[in-house]
Every structure is written in C-alpha cells, then in structure tokens.
C-alpha atoms as a PDB file:
ATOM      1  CA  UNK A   1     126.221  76.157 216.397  1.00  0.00           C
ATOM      2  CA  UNK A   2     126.182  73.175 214.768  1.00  0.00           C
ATOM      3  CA  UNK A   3     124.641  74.278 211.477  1.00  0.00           C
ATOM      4  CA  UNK A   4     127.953  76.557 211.365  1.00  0.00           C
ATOM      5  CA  UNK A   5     130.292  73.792 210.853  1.00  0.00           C
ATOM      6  CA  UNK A   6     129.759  72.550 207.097  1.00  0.00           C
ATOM      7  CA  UNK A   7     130.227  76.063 205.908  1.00  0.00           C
ATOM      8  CA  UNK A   8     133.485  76.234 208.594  1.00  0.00           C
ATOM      9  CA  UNK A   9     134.533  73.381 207.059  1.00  0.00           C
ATOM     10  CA  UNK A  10     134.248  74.511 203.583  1.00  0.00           C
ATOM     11  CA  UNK A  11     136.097  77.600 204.358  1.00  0.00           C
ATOM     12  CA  UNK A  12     138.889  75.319 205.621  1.00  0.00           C
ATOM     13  CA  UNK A  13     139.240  73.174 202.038  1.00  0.00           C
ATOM     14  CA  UNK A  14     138.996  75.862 200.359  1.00  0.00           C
ATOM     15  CA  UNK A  15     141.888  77.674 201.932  1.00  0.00           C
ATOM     16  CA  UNK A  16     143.696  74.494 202.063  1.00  0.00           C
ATOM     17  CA  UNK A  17     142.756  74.053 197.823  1.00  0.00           C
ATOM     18  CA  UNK A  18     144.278  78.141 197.597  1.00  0.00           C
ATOM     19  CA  UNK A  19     147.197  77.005 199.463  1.00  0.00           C
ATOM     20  CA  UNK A  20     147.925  73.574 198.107  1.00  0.00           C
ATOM     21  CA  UNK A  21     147.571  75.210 194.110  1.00  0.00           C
ATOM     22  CA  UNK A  22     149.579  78.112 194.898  1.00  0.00           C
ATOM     23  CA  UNK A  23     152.358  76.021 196.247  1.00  0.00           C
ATOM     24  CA  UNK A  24     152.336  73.763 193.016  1.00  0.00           C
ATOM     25  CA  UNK A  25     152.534  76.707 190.967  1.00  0.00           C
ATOM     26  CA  UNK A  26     155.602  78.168 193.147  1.00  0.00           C
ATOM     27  CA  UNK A  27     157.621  74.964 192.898  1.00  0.00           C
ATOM     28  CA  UNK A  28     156.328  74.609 188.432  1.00  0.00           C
ATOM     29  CA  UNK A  29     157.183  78.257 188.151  1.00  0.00           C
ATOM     30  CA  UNK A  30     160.798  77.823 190.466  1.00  0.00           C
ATOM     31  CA  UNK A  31     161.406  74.456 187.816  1.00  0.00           C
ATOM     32  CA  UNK A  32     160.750  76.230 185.219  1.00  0.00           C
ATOM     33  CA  UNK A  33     162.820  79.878 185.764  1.00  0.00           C
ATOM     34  CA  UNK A  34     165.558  77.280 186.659  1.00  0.00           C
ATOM     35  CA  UNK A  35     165.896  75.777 183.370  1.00  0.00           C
ATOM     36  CA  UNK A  36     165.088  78.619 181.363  1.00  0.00           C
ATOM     37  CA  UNK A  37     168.060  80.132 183.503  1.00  0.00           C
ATOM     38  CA  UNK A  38     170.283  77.435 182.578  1.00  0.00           C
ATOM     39  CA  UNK A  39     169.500  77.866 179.472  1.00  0.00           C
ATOM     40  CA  UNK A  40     169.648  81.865 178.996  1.00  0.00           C
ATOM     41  CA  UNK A  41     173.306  81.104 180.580  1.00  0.00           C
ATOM     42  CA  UNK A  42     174.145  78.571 178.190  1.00  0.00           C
ATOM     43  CA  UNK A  43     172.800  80.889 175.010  1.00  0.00           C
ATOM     44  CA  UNK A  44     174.612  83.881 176.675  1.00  0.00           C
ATOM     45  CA  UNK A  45     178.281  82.433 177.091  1.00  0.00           C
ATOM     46  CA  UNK A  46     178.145  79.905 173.792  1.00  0.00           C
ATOM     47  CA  UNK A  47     176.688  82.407 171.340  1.00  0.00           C
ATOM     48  CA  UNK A  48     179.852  84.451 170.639  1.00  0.00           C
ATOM     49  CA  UNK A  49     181.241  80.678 169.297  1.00  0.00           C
ATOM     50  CA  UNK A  50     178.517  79.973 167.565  1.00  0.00           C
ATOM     51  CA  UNK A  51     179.795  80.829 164.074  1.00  0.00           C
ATOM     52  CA  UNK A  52     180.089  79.010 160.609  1.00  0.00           C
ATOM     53  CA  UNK A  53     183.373  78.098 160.586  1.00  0.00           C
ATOM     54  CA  UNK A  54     182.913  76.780 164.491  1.00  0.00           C
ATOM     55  CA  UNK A  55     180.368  74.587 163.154  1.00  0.00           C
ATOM     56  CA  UNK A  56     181.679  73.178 159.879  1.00  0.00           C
ATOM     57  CA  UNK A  57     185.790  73.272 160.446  1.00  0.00           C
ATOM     58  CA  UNK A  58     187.920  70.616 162.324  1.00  0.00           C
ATOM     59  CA  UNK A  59     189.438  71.627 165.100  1.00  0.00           C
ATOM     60  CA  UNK A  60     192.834  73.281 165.379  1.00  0.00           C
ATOM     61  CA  UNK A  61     195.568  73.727 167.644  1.00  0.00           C
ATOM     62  CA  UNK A  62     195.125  71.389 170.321  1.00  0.00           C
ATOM     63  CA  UNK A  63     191.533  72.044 169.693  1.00  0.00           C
ATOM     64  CA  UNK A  64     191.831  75.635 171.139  1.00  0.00           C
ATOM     65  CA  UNK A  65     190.560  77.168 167.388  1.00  0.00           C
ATOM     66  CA  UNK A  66     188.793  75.476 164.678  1.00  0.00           C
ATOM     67  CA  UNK A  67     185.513  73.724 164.669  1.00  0.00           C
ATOM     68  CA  UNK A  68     183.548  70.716 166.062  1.00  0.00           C
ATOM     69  CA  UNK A  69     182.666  69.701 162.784  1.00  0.00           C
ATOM     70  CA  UNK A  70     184.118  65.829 163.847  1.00  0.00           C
ATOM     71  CA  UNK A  71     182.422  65.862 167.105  1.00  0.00           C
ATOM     72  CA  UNK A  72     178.817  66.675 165.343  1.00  0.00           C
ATOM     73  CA  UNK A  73     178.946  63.990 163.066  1.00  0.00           C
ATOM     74  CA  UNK A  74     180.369  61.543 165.375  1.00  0.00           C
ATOM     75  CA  UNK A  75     177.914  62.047 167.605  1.00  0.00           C
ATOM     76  CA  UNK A  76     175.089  61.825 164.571  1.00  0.00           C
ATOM     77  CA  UNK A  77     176.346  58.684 163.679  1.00  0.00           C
ATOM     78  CA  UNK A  78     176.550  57.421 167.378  1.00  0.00           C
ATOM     79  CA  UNK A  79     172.943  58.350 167.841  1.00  0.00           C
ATOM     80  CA  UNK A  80     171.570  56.452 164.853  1.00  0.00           C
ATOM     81  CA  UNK A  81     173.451  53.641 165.368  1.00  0.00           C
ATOM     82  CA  UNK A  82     172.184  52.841 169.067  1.00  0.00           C
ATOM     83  CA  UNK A  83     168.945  53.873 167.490  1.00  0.00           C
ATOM     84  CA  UNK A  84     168.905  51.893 164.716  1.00  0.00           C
ATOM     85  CA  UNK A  85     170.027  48.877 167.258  1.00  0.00           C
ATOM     86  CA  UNK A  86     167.449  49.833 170.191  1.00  0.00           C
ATOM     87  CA  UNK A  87     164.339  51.138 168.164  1.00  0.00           C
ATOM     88  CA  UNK A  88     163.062  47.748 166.659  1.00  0.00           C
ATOM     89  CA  UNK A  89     164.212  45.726 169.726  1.00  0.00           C
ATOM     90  CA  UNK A  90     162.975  48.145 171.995  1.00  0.00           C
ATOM     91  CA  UNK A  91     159.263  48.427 170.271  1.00  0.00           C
ATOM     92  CA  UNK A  92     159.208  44.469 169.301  1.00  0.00           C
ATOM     93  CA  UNK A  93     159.937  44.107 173.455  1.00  0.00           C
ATOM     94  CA  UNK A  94     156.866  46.128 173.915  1.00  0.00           C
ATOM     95  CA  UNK A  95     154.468  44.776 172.184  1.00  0.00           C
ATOM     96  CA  UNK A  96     155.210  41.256 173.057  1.00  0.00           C
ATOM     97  CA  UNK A  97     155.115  42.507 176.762  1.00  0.00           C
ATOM     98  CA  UNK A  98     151.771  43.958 176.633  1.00  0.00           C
ATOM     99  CA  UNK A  99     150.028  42.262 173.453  1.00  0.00           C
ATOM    100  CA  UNK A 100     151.155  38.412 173.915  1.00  0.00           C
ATOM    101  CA  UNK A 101     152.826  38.024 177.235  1.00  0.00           C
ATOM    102  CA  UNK A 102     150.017  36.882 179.703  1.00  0.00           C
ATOM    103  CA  UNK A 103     149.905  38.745 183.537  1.00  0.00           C
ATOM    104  CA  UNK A 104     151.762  36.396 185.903  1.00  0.00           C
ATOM    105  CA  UNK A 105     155.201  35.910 187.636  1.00  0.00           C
ATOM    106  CA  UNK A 106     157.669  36.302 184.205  1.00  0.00           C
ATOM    107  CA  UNK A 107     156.027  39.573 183.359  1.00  0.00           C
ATOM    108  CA  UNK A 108     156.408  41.106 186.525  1.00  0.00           C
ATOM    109  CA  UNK A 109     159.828  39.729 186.418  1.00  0.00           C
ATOM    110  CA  UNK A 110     160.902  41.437 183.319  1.00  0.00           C
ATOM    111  CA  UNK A 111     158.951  44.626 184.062  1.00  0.00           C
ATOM    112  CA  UNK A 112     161.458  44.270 187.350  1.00  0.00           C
ATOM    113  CA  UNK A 113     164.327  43.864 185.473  1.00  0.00           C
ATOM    114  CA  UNK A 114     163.488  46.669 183.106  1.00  0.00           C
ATOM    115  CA  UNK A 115     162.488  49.169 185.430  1.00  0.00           C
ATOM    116  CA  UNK A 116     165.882  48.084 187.103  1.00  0.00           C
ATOM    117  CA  UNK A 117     168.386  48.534 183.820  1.00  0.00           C
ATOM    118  CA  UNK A 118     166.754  51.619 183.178  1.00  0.00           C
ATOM    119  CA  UNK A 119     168.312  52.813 186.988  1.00  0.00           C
ATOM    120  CA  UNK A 120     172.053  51.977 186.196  1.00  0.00           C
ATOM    121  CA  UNK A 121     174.620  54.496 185.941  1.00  0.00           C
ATOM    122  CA  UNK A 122     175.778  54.649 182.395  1.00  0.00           C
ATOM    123  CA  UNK A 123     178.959  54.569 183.492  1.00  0.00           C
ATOM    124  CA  UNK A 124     178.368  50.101 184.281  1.00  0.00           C
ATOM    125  CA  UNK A 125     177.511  50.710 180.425  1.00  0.00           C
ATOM    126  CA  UNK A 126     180.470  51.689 179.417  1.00  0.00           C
ATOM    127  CA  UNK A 127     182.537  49.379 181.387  1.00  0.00           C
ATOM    128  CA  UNK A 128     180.279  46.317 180.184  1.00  0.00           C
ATOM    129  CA  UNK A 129     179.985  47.603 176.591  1.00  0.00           C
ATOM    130  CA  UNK A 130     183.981  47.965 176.567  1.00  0.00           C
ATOM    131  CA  UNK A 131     184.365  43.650 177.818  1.00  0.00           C
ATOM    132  CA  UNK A 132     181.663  42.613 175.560  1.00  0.00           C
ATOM    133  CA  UNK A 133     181.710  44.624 172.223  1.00  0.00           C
ATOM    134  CA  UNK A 134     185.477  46.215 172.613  1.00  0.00           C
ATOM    135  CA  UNK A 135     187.636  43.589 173.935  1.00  0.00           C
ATOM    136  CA  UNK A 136     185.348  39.870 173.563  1.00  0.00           C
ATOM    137  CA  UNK A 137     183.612  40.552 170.202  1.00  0.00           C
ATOM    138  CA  UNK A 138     186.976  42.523 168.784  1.00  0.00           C
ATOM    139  CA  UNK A 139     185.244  45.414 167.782  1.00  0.00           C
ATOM    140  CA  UNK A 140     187.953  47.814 168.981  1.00  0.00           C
ATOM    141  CA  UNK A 141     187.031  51.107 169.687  1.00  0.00           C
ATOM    142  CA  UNK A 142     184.497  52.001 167.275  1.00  0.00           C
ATOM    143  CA  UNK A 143     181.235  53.378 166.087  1.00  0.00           C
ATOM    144  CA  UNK A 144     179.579  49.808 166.090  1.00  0.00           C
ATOM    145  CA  UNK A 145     180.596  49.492 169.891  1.00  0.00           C
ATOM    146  CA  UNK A 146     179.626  52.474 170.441  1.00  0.00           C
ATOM    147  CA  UNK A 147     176.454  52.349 168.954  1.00  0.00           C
ATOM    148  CA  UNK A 148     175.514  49.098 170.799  1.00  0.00           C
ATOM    149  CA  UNK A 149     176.580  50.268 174.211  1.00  0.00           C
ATOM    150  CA  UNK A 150     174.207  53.560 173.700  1.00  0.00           C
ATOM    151  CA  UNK A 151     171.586  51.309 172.125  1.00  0.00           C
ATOM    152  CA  UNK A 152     172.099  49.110 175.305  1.00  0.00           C
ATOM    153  CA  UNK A 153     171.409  52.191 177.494  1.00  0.00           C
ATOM    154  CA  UNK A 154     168.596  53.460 175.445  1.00  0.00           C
ATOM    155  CA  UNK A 155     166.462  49.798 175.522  1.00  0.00           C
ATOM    156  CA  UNK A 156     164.682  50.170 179.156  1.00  0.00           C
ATOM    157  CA  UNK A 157     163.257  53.005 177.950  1.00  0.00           C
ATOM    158  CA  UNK A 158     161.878  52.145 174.856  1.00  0.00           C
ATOM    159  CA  UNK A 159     160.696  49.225 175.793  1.00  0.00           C
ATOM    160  CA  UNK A 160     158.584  50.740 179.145  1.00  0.00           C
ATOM    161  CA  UNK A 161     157.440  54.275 176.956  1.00  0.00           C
ATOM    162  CA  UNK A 162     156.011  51.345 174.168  1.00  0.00           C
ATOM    163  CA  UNK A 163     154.362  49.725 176.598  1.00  0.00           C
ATOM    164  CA  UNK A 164     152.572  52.056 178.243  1.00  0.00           C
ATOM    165  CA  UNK A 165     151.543  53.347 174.760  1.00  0.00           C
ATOM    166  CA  UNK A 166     150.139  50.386 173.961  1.00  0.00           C
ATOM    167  CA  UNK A 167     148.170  50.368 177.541  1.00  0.00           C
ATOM    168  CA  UNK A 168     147.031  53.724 176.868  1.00  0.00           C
ATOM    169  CA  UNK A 169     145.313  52.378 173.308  1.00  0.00           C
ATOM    170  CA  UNK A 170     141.729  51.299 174.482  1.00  0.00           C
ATOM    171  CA  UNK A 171     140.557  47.713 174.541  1.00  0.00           C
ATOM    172  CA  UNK A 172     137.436  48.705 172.303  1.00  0.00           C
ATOM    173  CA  UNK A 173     139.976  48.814 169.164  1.00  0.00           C
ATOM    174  CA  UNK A 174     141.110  45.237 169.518  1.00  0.00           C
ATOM    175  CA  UNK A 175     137.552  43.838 170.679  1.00  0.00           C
ATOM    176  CA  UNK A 176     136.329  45.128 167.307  1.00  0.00           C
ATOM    177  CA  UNK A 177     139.159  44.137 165.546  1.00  0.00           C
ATOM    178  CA  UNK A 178     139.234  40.829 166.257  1.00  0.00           C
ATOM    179  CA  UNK A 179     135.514  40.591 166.358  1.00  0.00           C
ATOM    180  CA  UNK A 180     135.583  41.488 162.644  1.00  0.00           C
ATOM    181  CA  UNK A 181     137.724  38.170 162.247  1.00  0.00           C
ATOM    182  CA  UNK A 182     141.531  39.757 162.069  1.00  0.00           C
ATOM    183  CA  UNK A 183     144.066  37.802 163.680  1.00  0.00           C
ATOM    184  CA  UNK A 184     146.047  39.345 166.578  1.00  0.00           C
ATOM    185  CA  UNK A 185     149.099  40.686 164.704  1.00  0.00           C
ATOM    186  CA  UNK A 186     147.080  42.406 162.300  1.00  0.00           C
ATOM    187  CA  UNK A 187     145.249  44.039 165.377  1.00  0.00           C
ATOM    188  CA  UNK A 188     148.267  45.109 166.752  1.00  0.00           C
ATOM    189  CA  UNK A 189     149.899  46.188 163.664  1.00  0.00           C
ATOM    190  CA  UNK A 190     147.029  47.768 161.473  1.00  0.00           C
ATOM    191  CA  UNK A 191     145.062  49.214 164.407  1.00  0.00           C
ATOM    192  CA  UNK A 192     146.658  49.100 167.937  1.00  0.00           C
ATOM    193  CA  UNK A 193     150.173  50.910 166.481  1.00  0.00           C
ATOM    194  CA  UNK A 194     148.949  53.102 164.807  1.00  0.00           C
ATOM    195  CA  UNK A 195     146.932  54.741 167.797  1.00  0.00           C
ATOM    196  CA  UNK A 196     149.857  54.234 170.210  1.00  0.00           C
ATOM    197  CA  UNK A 197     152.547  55.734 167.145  1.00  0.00           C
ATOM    198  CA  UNK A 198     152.927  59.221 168.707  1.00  0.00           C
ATOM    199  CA  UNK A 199     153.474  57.854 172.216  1.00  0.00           C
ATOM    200  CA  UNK A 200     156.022  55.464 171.250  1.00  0.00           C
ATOM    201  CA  UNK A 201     157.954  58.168 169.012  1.00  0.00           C
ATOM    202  CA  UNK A 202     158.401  59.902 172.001  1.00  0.00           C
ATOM    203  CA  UNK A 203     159.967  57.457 173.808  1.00  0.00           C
ATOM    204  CA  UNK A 204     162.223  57.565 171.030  1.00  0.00           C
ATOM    205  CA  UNK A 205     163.315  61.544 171.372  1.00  0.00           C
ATOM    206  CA  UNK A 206     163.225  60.720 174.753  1.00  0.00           C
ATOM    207  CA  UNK A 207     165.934  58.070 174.356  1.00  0.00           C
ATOM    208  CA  UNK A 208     167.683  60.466 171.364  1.00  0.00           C
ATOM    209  CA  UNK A 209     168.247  63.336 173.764  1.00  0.00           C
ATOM    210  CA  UNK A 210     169.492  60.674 176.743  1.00  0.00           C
ATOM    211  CA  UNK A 211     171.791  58.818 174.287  1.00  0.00           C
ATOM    212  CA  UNK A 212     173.497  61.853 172.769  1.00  0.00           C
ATOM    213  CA  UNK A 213     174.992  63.623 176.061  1.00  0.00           C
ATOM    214  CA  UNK A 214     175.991  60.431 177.268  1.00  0.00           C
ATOM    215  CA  UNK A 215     180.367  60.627 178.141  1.00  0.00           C
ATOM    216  CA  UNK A 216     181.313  57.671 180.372  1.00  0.00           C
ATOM    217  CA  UNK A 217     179.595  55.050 177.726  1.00  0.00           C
ATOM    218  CA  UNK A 218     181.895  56.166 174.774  1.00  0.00           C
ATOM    219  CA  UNK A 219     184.732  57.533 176.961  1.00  0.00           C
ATOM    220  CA  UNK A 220     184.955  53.080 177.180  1.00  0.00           C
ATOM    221  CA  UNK A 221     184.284  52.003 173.379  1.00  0.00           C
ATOM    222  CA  UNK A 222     184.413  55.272 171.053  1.00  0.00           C
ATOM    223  CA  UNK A 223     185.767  58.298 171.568  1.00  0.00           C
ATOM    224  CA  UNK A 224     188.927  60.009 170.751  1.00  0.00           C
ATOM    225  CA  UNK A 225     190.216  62.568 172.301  1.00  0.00           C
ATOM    226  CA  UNK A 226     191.766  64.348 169.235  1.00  0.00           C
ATOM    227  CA  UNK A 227     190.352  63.026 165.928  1.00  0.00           C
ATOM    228  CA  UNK A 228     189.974  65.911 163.185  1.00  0.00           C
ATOM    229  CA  UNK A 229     188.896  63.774 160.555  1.00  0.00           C
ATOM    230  CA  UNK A 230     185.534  61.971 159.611  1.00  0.00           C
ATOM    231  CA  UNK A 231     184.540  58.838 159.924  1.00  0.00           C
ATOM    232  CA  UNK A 232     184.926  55.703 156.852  1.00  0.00           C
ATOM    233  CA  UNK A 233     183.044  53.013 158.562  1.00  0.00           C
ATOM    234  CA  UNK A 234     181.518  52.084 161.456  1.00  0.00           C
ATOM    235  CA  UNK A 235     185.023  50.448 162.756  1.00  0.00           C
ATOM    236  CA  UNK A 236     186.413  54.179 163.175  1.00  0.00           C
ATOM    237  CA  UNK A 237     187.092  56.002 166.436  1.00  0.00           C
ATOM    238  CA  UNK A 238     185.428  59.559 166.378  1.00  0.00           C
ATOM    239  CA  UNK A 239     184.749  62.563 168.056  1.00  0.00           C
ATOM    240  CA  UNK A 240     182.090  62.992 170.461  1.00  0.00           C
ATOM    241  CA  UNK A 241     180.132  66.617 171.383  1.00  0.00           C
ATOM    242  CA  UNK A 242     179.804  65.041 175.129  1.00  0.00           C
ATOM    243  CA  UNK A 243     183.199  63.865 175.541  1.00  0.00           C
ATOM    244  CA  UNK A 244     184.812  67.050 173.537  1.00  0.00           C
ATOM    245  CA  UNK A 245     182.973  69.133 175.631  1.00  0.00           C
ATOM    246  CA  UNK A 246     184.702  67.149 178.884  1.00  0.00           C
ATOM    247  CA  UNK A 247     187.874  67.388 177.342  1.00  0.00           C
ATOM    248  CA  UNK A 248     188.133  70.898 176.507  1.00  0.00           C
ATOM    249  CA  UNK A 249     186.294  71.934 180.164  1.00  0.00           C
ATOM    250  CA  UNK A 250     189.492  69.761 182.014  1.00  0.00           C
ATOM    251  CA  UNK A 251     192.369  70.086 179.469  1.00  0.00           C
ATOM    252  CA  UNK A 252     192.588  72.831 177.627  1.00  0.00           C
ATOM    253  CA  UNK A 253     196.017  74.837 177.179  1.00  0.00           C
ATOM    254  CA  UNK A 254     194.213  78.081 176.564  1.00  0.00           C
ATOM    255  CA  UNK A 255     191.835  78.743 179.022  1.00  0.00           C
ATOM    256  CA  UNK A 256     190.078  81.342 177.484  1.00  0.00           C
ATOM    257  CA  UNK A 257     189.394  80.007 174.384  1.00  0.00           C
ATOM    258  CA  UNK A 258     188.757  76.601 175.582  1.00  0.00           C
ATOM    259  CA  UNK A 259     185.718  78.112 177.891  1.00  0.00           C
ATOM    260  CA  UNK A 260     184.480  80.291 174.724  1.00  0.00           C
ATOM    261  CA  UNK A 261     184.478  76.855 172.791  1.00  0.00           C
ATOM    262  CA  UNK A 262     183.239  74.768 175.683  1.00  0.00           C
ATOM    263  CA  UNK A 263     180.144  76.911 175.830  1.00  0.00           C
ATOM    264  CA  UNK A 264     179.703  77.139 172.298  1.00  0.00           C
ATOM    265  CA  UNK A 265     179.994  72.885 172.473  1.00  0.00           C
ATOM    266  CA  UNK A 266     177.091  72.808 174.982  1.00  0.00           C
ATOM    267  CA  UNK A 267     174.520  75.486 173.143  1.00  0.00           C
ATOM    268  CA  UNK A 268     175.224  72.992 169.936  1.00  0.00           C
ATOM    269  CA  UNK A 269     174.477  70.049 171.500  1.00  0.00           C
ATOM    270  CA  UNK A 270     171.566  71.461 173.553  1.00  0.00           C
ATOM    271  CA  UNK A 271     170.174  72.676 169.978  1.00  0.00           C
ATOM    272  CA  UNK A 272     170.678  69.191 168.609  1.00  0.00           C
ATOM    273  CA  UNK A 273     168.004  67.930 171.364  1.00  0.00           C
ATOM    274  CA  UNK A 274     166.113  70.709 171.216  1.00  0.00           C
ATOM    275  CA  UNK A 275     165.220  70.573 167.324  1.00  0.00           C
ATOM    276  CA  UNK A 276     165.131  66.684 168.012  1.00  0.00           C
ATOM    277  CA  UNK A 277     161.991  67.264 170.590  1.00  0.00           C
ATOM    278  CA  UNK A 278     160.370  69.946 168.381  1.00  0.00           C
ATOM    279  CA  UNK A 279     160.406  67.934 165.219  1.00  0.00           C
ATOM    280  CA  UNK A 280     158.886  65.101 167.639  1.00  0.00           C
ATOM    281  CA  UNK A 281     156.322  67.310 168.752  1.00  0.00           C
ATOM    282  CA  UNK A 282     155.365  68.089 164.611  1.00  0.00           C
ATOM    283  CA  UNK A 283     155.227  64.372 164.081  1.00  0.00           C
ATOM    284  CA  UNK A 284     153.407  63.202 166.877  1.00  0.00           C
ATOM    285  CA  UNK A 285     150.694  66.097 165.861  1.00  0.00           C
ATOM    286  CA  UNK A 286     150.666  64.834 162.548  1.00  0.00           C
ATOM    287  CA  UNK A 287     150.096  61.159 163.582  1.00  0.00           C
ATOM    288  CA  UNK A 288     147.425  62.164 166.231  1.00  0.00           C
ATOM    289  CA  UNK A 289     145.479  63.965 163.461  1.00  0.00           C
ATOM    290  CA  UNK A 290     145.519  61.484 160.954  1.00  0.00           C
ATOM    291  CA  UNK A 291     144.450  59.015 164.129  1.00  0.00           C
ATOM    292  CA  UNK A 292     141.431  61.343 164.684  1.00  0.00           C
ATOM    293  CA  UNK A 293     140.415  61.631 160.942  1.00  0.00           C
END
C-alpha cells in the first residue's frame, strides 16, 4: 500500500496544478472580456460623434454642437507640461536612489514616502496644487499650475518605474565598466541607461495615460468650464477632455446631444492613451534591439 502513495500524491498536484491554471485563466480571460467590453461600449456609443468637424471645431451652443477642438489641445499642453516638469526630476530621483544613495534608514525612508505619494487621491493634488501654485506663487489658474500639479501627481511613479529599471540592469555592466577605468556617471549614463531606456519610457506612458484623465487636479488650478478658444501662453485657462467630459455628463441642456458628445469625448481621449501606449510599445522595441545589437 505504501508504494501507492507517491503516485496518489502525484495525481493530487496534478489535479490541484489543472485546477489552480484553469482558475487563473477564468479570472485573465473575465479581466480581459471586461475591458474589451468597456471598450466595445465606449467605440459603440462615441463613434456616431466621432467626425471631423467634432474633432477640429470649438464647441457651440452651450457646448451641445461643435467640437472639442479646445479640450484636445488643452489637454496636450497639460500633459507635456507636467511631463516636461516630472520626466527629468522623476528619472534624476531614480538614479540617485538606486546608483548613489547607499542601503540604510534614508532610503527606506524615501522609498516610504514615495510608495506613499504615489497612494493619494488626486483630488489632495488639486487642493495642494491650487494653495501653492494658484493662490501662494500667483500663478492663477493656468497651464503652468496645471502642469505642475499633474507633474506633482505623475513624480512617484516615475521615480519607482526608474528605479526598478535600473535594478533590473545587471551588475555585470557596471563591474566592467568601471573595471575598464570609467567613472560612475559615465557608467550610469553611457551603459546602465541605456539598458534600462525602454523600462523607464514606460513609466513615462504609464504616467501620460494617468496624467491625462485626471479631473479633480485641474478642476483646482486649470480648467474652464466654457473656453472655445486656444491657448497664448502657459498663464491661460483651457479646456480639459477629462473635465469637459464631467461637465457635459452633469450639465448639459440637451440631453441627447450632450450623451452623443460625452461618448464621443471618452472614445477621443481613450484613443489619445491608446496611440500613446502603442507608440511606447514601437520605441521600447526599437531601444531593446539596438540594446541587443
């Protein structure tokens, strides 16, 4: 009897492996009909918007016809300004973390911290980014404060998606590096970024496609609720897809067209992230290639 129990015990695993798998692949295939459900919904009810003049007119009476021609480009310029804030302060963050900082209590402290600012509801965000860059720096309501409050939000995650593609570079490239007599910064510049390049861009998309459905930060330091004209400088309310969206789901006078143009809204701005993570996913391809050549 006893020599029947490995082989009843391998039966066991093995029905516990076909049960465990097919579970994960009932809860990956629920995820994933889920969002492509949201999605087919979205593409369904915004498509009969989606025209030329919807995408390249200003909006019209009490934003009921028209366009959301403002709203795209104020969101465009939102999203490269907290970019153009975050990015270098985000990756500089990073590699000081992981390259220079040594282990001990004030790394684990910022890690904390980090880990901890990337958990806050947008919404403290806005209401910080409104006393600091609104009222105490006398920015007003603008693109710059609304570019640094979205920058602000984006930061955590830079800085933790840099540093765990620098972690994920191996040690062998700076040994060598350095054993061939270059100096740290040229280690982690002319080898270690490179290899870690297409990990860290990602963390960029990922903080593109956070930053640009974001309402609550800009409902405090940008946005306008009516604004059909484009920007001059970065002093200038504007237009926001997120918060035009919000606006025309809760207000509109026509509730018809407002739900044909709220739809057609949220298939624009899901296309903006979408072509945002597929032209990620060309570049970090290219990079990894030319790593591997």
């Amino acid at each position: 009897m006893s020599a029947l129990t490995p082989k009843g015990n391998s039966t066991r695993k093995r029905i516990l492996q076909i049960v465990g798998f097919g579970a994960f692949r009932a809860i990956t295939g629920f995820v994933v009909a889920v969002l492509f459900g949201i999605l087919f919904f979205i593409f369904h009810e915004g498509l009969p918007a989606m025209t030329w003049k919807f995408i390249t007119s200003n909006p019209e009476n009490g934003m009921t016809e028209g366009g959301i021609f403002p709203a795209i480009v104020g969101t465009g310029c939102l999203v490269l300004g907290s970019m153009l804030f975050a990015f270098p302060i985000g990756v500089m963050s990073g590699i000081w973390l992981n390259e220079y900082l040594k282990d001990g209590y004030l790394k684990r402290f910022i890690n904390m911290m980090t880990n901890n600012l990337a958990g806050v509801p947008s919404v403290v965000f806005g209401l910080f980014g409104m006393a600091l860059f609104v009222n105490q720096l006398k920015f007003g309501d603008s693109i710059l404060a609304g570019s640094l409050t979205l920058g602000l939000l984006a930061l955590p995650v830079i800085i933790r998606t840099t540093e765990e593609a620098l972690k994920s570079v191996d040690d062998s490239y700076r040994i060598a590096s350095l054993a061939l007599g270059a100096s740290q910064w040229q280690t982690v510049s002319k080898v270690v970024l490179p290899v870690a390049f297409p990990n860290i861009f990602t963390g960029l998309i990922l903080s593109i496609g956070r930053v640009s459905g974001e309402t609550a930060p800009i409902l405090f330091t940008v946005a306008a609720y009516f604004l059909p004209k484009l920007p001059h400088s970065i002093f200038d309310q504007v237009m926001a897809l997120p918060y035009h969206l919000y606006v025309i789901s809760t207000s509109g006078t026509d509730i018809e067209k407002s739900r044909v143009i709220a739809y057609g809204t949220a298939l624009v701005l899901i296309c903006i992230v979408l072509a945002s993570n597929i032209l990620a996913g060309f570049i970090r391809r290219y990079y990894t290639k030319k790593n591997k050549t």
